[in-house]
Protein backbone atom coordinates (compact mmCIF):
# COMPACT_ATOMS: atom_id res chain seq x y z
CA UNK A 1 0.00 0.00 0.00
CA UNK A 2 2.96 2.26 1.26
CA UNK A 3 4.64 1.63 -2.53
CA UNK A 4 1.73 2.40 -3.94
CA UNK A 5 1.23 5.92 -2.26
CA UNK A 6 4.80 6.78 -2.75
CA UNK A 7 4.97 5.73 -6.32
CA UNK A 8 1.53 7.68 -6.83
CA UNK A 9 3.80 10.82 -5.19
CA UNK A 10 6.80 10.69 -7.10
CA UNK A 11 4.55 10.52 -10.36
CA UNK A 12 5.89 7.27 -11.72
CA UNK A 13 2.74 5.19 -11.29
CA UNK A 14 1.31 6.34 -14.49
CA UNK A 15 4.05 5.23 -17.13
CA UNK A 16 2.59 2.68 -19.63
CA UNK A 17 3.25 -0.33 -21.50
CA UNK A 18 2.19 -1.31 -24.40
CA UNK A 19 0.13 -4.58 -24.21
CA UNK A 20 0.29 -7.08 -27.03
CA UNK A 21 -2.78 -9.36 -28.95
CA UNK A 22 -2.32 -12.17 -27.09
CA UNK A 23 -3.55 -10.24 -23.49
CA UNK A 24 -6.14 -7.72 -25.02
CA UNK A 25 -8.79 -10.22 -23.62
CA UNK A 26 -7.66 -9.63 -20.20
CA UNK A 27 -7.86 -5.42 -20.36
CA UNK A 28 -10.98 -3.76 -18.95
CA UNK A 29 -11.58 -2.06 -22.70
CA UNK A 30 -12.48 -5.66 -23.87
CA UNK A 31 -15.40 -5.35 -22.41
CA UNK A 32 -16.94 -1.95 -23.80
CA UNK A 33 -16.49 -3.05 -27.38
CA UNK A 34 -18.85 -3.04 -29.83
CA UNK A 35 -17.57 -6.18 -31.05
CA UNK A 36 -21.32 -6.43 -32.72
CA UNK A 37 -20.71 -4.27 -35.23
CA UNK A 38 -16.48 -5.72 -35.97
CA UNK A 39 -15.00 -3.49 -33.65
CA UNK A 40 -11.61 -4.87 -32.50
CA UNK A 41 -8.57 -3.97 -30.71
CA UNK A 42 -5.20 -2.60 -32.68
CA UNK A 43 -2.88 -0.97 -30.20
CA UNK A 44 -3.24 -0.64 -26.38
CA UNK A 45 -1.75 1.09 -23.79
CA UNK A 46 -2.08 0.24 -20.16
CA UNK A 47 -1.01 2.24 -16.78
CA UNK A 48 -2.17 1.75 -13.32
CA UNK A 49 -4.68 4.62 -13.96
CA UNK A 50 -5.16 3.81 -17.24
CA UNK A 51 -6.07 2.18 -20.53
CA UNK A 52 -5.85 3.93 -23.90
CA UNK A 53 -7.36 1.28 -26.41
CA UNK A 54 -7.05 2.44 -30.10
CA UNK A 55 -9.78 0.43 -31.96
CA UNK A 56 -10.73 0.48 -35.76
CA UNK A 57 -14.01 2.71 -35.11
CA UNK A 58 -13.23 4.86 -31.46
CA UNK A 59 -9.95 5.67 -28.77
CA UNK A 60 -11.53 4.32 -25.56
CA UNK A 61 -10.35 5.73 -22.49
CA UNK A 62 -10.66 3.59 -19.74
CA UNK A 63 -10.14 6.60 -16.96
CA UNK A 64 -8.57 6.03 -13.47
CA UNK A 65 -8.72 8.05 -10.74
CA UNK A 66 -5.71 7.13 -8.87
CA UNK A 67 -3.44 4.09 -9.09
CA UNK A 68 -4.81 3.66 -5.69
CA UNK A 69 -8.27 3.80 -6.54
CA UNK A 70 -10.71 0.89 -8.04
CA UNK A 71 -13.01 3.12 -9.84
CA UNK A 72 -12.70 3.97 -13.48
CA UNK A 73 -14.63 5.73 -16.17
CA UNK A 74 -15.10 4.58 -19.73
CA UNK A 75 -15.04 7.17 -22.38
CA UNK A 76 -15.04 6.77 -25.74
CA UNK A 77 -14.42 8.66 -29.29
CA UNK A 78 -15.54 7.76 -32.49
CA UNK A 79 -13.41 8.97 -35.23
CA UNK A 80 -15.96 9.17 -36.88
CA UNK A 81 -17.16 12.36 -35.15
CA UNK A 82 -14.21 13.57 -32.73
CA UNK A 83 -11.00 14.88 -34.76
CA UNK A 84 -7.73 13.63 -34.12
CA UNK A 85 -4.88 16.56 -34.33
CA UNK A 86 -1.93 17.83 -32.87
CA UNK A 87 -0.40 14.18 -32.65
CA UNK A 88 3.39 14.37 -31.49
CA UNK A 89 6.08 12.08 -29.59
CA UNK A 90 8.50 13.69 -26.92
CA UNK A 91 11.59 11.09 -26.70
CA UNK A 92 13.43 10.34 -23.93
CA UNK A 93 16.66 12.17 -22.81
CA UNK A 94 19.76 9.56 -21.13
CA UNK A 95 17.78 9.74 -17.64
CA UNK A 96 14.25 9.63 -18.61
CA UNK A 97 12.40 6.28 -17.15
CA UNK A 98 8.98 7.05 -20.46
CA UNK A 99 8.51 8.66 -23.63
CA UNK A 100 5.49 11.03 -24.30
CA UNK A 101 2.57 10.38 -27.18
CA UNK A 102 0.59 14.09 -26.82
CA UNK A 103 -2.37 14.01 -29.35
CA UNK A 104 -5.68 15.91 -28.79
CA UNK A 105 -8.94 14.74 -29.59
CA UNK A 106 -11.40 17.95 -30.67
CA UNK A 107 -10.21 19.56 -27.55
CA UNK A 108 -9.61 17.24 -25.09
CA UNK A 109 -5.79 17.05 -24.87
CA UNK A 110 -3.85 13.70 -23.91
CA UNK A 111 -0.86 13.15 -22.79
CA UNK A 112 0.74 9.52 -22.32
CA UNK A 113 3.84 8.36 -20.62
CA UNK A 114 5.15 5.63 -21.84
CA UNK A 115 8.22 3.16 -21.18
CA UNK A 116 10.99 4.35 -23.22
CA UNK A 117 11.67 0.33 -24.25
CA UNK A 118 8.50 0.69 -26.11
CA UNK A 119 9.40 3.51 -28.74
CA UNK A 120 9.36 1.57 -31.86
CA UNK A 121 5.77 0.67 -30.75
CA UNK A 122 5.21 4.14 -30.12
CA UNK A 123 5.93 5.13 -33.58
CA UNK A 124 3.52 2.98 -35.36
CA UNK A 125 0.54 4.67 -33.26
CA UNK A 126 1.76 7.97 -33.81
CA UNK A 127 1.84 7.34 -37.57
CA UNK A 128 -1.64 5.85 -37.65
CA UNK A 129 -2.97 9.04 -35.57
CA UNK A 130 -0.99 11.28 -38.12
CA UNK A 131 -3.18 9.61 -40.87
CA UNK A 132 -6.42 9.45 -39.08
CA UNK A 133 -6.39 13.25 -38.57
CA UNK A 134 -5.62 13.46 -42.26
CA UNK A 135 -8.13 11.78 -43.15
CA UNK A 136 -10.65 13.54 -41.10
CA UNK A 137 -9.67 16.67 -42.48
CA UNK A 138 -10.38 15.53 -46.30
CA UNK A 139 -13.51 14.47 -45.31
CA UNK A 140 -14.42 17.93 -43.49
CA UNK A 141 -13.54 19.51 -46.55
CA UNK A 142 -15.28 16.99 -48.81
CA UNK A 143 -18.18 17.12 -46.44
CA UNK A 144 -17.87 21.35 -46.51
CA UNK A 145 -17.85 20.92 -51.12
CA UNK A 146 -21.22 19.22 -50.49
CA UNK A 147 -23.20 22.09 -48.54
CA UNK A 148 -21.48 24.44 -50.85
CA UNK A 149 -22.63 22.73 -54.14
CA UNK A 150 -26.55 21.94 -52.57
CA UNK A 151 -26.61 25.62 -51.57
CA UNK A 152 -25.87 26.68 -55.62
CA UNK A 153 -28.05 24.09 -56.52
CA UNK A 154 -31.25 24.92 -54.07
CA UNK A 155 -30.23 28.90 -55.73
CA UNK A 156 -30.79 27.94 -59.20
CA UNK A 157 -33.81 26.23 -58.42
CA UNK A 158 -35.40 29.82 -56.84
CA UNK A 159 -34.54 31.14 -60.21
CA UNK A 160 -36.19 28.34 -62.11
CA UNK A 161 -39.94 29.94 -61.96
CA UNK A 162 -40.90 27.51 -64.68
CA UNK A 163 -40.31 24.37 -62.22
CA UNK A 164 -43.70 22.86 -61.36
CA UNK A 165 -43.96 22.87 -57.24
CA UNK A 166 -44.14 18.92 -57.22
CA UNK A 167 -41.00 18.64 -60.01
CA UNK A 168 -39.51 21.15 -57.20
CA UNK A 169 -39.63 19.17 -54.19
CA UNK A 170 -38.54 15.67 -56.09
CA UNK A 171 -35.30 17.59 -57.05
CA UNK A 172 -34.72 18.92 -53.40
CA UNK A 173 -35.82 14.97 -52.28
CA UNK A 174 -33.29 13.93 -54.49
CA UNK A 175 -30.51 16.31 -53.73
CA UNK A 176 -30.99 15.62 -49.73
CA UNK A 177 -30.81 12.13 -49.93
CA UNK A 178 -27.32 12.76 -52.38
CA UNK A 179 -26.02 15.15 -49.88
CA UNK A 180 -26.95 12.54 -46.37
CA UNK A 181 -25.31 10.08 -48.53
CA UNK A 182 -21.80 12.25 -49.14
CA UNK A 183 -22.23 13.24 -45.63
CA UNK A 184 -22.62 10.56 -43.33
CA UNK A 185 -21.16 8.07 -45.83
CA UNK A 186 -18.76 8.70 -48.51
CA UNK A 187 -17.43 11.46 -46.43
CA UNK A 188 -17.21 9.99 -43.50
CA UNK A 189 -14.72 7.29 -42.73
CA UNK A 190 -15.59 6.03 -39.37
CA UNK A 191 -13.80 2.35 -39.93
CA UNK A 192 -9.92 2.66 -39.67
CA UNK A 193 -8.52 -0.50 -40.31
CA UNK A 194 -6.71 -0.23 -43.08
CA UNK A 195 -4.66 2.52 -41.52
CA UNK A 196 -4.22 0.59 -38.61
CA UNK A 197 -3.27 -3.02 -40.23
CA UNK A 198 -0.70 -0.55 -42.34
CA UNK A 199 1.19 1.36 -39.61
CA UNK A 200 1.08 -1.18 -36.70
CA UNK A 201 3.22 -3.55 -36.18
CA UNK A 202 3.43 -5.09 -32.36
């Protein structure tokens, strides 16, 4: 208990490891999948506090209080509606015990300490959160194109006097169902893993 406190002082409780396939079954995360609809694990990282589980659809963020504390709260993100940015690693200098993944998701900002030993790791997360992010950021624009174009569209169609009221509101059926389609599908990427079979490697 005493080792516990004192490691909880000294702020070394908190450095992580990264946990390989074979014990993903044995993290808490396992068990707030939505393994119903394919979700599965890619890259984990495990503290006392914490658990940072990197799926194919979400980051879920299995939240400890204390390493001296039993409770924990599960939080997730789905990429496909919180954007990844600002992903960096801080290496370690000749005394440093961890190594440092920062990335932010919309504006929650994390930073994770991790066992120097496990940089190489390290590096294939950080590349498939560097990709991610890009990807959400084509989409935004992609998804921004769309509103643009329906809004030119729906301005011609003022102009068009001559359209019959019933032609009218096909067109605009039409164009809604195009733009829900480029919006919450083409645009849209919420599975990742292809990125993540590319860039990971443990």
């Amino acid at each position: 208990m005493f080792k516990k406190l004192a490691a909880e002082a000294l702020g070394i409780s908190d450095i992580g490891i990264i946990v390989g396939p074979a014990d993903y079954s044995k993290v808490d995360a396992d068990d707030y999948l939505f393994n119903e609809d394919g979700e599965q694990i890619f890259f984990l990282i495990k503290s006392k506090k914490d658990e940072y589980c990197f799926t194919n659809l979400a980051l879920i963020h299995v939240d400890g209080d204390s390493a001296v504390s039993s409770k924990r709260s599960i939080k997730r993100y789905d990429y496909g509606s919180h954007l990844v940015s600002n992903v960096s690693i801080e290496t370690a200098g000749t005394l440093d015990m961890d190594v440092e993944l920062k990335f932010n998701v919309d504006n929650t900002v994390f930073s994770i300490d991790v066992k120097k030993a496990f940089i190489e790791q390290l590096k294939d997360i950080y590349k498939a959160l560097i990709s991610i992010g890009k990807q959400q950021r084509r989409d935004a624009v992609c998804r921004d194109n769309a509103l643009r174009a329906l809004d030119a569209t729906a301005s011609v169609h003022k102009l068009n006097i001559a359209s019959a009221e019933g032609a009218l509101a096909g067109h605009y059926g039409e164009l809604l169902a195009a733009l829900n389609t480029a919006m919450l599908e083409t645009h849209t990427k919420r599975d990742f893993s292809d990125v993540f079979a590319k860039y990971i490697h443990n």
